[in-house]
Protein backbone atom coordinates (compact mmCIF):
# COMPACT_ATOMS: atom_id res chain seq x y z
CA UNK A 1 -20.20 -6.63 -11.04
CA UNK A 2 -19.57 -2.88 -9.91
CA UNK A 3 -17.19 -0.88 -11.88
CA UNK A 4 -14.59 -0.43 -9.23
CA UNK A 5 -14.95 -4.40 -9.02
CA UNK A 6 -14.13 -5.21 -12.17
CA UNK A 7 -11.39 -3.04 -12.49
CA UNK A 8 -9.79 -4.67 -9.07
CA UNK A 9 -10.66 -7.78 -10.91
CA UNK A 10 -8.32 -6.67 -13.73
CA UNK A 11 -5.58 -5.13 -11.28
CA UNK A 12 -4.93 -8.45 -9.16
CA UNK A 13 -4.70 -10.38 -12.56
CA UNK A 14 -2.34 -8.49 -13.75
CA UNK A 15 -0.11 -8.34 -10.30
CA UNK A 16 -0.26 -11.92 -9.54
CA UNK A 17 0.66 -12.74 -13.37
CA UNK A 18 3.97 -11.18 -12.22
CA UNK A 19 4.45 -13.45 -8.79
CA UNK A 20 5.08 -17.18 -9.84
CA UNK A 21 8.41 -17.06 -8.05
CA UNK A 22 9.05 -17.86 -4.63
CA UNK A 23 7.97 -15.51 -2.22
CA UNK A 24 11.44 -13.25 -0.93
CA UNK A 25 11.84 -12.82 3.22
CA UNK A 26 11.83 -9.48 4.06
CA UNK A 27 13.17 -8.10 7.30
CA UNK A 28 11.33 -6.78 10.03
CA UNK A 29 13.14 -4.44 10.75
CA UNK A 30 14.36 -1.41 8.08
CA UNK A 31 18.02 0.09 8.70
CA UNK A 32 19.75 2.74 5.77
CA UNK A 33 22.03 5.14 6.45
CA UNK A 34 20.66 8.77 7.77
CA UNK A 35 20.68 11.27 5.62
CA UNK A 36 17.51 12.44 6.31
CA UNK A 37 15.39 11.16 3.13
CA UNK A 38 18.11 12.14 0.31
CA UNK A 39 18.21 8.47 -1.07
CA UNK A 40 14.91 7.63 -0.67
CA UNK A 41 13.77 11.04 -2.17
CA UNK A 42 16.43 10.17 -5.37
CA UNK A 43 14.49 6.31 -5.53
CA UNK A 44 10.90 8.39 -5.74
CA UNK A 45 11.99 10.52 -8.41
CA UNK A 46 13.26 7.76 -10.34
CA UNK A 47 10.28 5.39 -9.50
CA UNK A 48 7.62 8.39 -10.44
CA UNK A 49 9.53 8.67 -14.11
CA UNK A 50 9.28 5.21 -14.94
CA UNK A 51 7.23 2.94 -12.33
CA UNK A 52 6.84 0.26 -14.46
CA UNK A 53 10.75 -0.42 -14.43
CA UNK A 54 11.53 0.64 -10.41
CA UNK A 55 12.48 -1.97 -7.57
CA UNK A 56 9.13 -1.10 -5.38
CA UNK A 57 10.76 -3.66 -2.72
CA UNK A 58 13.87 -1.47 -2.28
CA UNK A 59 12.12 1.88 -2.85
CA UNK A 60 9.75 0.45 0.03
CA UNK A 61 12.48 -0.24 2.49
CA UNK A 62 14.14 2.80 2.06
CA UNK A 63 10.99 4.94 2.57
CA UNK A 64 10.44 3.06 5.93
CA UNK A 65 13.79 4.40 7.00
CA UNK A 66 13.20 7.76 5.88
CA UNK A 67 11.47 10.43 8.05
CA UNK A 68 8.56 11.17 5.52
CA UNK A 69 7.38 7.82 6.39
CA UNK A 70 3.71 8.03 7.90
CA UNK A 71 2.05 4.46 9.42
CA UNK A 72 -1.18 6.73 9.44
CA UNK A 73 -1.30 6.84 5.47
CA UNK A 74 -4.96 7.16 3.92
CA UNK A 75 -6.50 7.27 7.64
CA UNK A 76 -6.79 11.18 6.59
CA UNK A 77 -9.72 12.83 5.56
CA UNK A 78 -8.29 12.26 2.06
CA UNK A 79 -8.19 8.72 1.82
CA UNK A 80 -11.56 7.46 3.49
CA UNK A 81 -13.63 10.48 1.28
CA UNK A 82 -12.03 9.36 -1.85
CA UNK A 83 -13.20 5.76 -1.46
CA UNK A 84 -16.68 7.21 -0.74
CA UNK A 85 -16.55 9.47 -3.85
CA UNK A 86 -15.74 6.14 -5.59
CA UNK A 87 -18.68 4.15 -3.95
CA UNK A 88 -21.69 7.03 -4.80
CA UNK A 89 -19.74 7.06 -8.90
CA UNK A 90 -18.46 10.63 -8.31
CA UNK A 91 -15.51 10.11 -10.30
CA UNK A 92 -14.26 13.63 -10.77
CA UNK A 93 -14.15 14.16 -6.77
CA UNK A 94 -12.38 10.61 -5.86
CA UNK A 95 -9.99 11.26 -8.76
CA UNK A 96 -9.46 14.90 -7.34
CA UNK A 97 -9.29 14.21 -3.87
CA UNK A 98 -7.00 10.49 -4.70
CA UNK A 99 -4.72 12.23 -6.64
CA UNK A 100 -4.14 15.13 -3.51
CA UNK A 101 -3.08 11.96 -1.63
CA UNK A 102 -0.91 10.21 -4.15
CA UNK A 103 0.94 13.88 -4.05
CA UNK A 104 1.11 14.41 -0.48
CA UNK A 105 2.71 10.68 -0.37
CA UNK A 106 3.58 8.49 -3.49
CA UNK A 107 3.12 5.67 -1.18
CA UNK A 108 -0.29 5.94 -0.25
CA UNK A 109 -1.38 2.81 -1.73
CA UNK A 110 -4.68 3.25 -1.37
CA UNK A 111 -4.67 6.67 -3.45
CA UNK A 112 -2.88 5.33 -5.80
CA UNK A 113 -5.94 2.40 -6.44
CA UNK A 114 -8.49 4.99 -5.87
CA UNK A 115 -7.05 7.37 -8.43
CA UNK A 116 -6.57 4.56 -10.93
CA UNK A 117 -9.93 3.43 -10.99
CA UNK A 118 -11.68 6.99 -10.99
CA UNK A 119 -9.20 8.33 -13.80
CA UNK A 120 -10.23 4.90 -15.61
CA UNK A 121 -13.70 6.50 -15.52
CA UNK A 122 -12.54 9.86 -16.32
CA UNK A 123 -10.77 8.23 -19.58
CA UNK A 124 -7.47 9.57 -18.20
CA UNK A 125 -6.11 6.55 -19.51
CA UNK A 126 -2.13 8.08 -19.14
CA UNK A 127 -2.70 9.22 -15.64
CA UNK A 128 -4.33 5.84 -14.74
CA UNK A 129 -1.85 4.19 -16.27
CA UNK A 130 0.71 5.81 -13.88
CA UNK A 131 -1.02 5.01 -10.83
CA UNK A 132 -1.63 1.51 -12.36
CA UNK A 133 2.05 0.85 -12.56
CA UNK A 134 2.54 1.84 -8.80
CA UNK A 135 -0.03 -0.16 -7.54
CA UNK A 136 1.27 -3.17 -9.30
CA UNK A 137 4.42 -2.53 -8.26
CA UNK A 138 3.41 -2.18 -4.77
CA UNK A 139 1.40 -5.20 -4.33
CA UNK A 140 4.06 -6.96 -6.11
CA UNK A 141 6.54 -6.22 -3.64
CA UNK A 142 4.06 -7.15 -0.71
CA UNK A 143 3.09 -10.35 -2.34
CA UNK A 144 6.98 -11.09 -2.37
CA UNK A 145 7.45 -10.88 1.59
CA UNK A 146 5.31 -14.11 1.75
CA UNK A 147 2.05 -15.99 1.17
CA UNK A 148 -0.09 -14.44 4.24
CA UNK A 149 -1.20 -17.98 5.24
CA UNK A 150 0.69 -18.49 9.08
CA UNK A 151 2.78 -15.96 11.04
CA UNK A 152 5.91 -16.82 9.43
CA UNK A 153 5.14 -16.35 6.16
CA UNK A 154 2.93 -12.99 6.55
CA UNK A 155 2.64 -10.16 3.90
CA UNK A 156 4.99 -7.56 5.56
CA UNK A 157 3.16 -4.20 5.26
CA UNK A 158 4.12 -0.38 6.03
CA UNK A 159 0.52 0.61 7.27
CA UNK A 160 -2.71 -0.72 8.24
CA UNK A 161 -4.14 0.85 5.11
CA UNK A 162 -1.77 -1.71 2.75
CA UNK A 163 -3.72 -4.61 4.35
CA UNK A 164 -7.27 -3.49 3.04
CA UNK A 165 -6.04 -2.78 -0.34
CA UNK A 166 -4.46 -5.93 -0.92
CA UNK A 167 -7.66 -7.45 0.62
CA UNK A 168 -9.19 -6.00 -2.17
CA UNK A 169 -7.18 -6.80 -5.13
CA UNK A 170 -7.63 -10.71 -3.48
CA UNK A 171 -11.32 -9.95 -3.72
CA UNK A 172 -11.71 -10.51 -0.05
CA UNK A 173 -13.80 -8.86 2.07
CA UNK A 174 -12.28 -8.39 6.16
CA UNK A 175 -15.02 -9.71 8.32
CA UNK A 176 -12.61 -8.77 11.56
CA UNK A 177 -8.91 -8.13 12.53
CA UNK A 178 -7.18 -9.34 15.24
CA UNK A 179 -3.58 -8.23 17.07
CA UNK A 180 -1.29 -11.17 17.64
CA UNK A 181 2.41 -11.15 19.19
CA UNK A 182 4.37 -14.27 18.73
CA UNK A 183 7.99 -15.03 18.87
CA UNK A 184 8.64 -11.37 19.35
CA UNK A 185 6.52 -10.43 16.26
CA UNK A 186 3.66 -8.40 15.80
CA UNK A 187 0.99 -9.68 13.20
CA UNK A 188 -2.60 -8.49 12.20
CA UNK A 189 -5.07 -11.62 11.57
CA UNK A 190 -7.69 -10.66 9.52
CA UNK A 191 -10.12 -13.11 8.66
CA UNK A 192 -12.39 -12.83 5.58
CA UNK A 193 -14.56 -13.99 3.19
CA UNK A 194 -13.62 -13.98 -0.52
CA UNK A 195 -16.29 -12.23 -2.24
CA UNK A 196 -16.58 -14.71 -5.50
CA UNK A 197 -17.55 -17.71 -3.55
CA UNK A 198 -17.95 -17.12 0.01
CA UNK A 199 -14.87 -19.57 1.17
CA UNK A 200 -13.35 -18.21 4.53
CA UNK A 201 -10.10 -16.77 4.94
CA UNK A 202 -7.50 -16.03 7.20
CA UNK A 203 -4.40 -13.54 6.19
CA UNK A 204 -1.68 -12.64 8.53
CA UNK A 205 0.48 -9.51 7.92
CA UNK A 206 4.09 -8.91 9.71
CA UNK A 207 3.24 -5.34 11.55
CA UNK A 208 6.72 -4.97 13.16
CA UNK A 209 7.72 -1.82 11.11
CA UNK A 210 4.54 -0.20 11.24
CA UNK A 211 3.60 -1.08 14.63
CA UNK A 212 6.58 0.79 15.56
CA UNK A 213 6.11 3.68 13.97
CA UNK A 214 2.80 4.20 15.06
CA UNK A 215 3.58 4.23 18.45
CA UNK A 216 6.45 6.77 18.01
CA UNK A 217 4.04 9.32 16.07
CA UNK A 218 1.07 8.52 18.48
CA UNK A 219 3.58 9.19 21.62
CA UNK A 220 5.26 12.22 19.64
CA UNK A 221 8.98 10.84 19.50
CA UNK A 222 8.69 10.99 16.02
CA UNK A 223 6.70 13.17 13.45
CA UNK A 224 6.66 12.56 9.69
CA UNK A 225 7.87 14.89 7.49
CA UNK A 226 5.97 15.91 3.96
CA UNK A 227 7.26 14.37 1.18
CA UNK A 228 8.11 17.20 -1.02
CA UNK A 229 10.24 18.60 2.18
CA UNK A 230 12.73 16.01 1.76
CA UNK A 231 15.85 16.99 0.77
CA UNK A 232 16.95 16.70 -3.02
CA UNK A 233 20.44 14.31 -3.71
């Protein structure tokens, strides 16, 4: 088993120990009041201090309804070359270039993972720790939206890049994804294979939030804001 393996292998044990109860709807659609980032800037700060202890769900929604939020998360240079670094064992450039991400956006969940198991290597323990607890907490609040197995019940996700990761933590490998609209709903399919045993799966995630936003940055109605430009409460 490769490193970054068995440390996944550790990570979704220790999410899913945390996810006996019923799985909690979540909306489709994210409303808070404007002012432009100030409350979900205040939920960072206090989710940063002590992740282990925030609500990820409600720190989730209201970054969805701020204007730092970015659908395109990890698709930059950033994300992609950290995950390479990882592959090749060059810990010291994944953690560097995974913990530029986690910076630019706290909610790059696949920074967060990359940095975790790279700082692992590094024996960073405290600063893997960190990302550990977000990453947990993350997944955690994805797992709660539902169990991925039909439409209805699909993980609801804030970017494409969520799906892969908790792919990964599943130990499931995407073998192709699919765009689905039904009942007014958008949904990625992804079928896979998981990895221990070969046994096919199929996991739906709710896209309506994301799908959105994409298409507003992609036609230019909207354009995300850095995170460290939001306004402090």
């Amino acid at each position: 088993m490769s490193v970054r393996r068995a440390f996944l292998a550790a990570l979704v044990f220790t999410t899913l120990a945390g996810c006996a109860t019923p799985p909690r709807p979540e909306p489709a659609a994210v409303s808070a009041a404007n002012d432009n980032g100030r409350s979900y800037r205040h939920m960072l700060d206090d989710a940063l201090a002590n992740p282990a202890a925030a609500d990820w769900s409600a720190l989730r929604r209201a970054y969805a309804a701020s204007p730092a939020y970015d659908p395109f998360v990890s698709v930059k240079p950033d994300g992609p070359n950290s995950t390479a670094a990882l592959r090749r064992g060059d810990w010291q450039t994944a953690a560097s270039l995974a913990e530029a991400a986690a910076a630019e956006n706290a909610m790059d969940l696949r920074a967060h993972l990359n940095a975790y198991v790279a700082d692992r290597q590094l024996g960073r323990i405290a600063a893997a720790e960190t990302h550990h607890a977000v990453v947990v907490g993350s997944i955690r609040a994805i797992l709660g939206t539902g169990d991925g197995t039909t439409p209805q019940t699909a993980f609801h996700v804030l970017a494409t890049s969520e799906e892969y990761v908790l792919l990964d933590t599943m130990g499931l490998k995407s073998q192709r994804q699919a765009l689905i609209r039904q009942n007014g709903h958008d949904y990625d399919q992804l079928t896979a294979i998981h990895q221990p045993d070969g046994a096919p799966r199929v996991v739906f995630f709710n896209i309506d939030v994301s799908f959105a936003r994409e298409k507003a940055v992609t036609l230019g109605s909207v354009k995300p804001i850095r995170q460290n430009d939001l306004p402090r409460p």
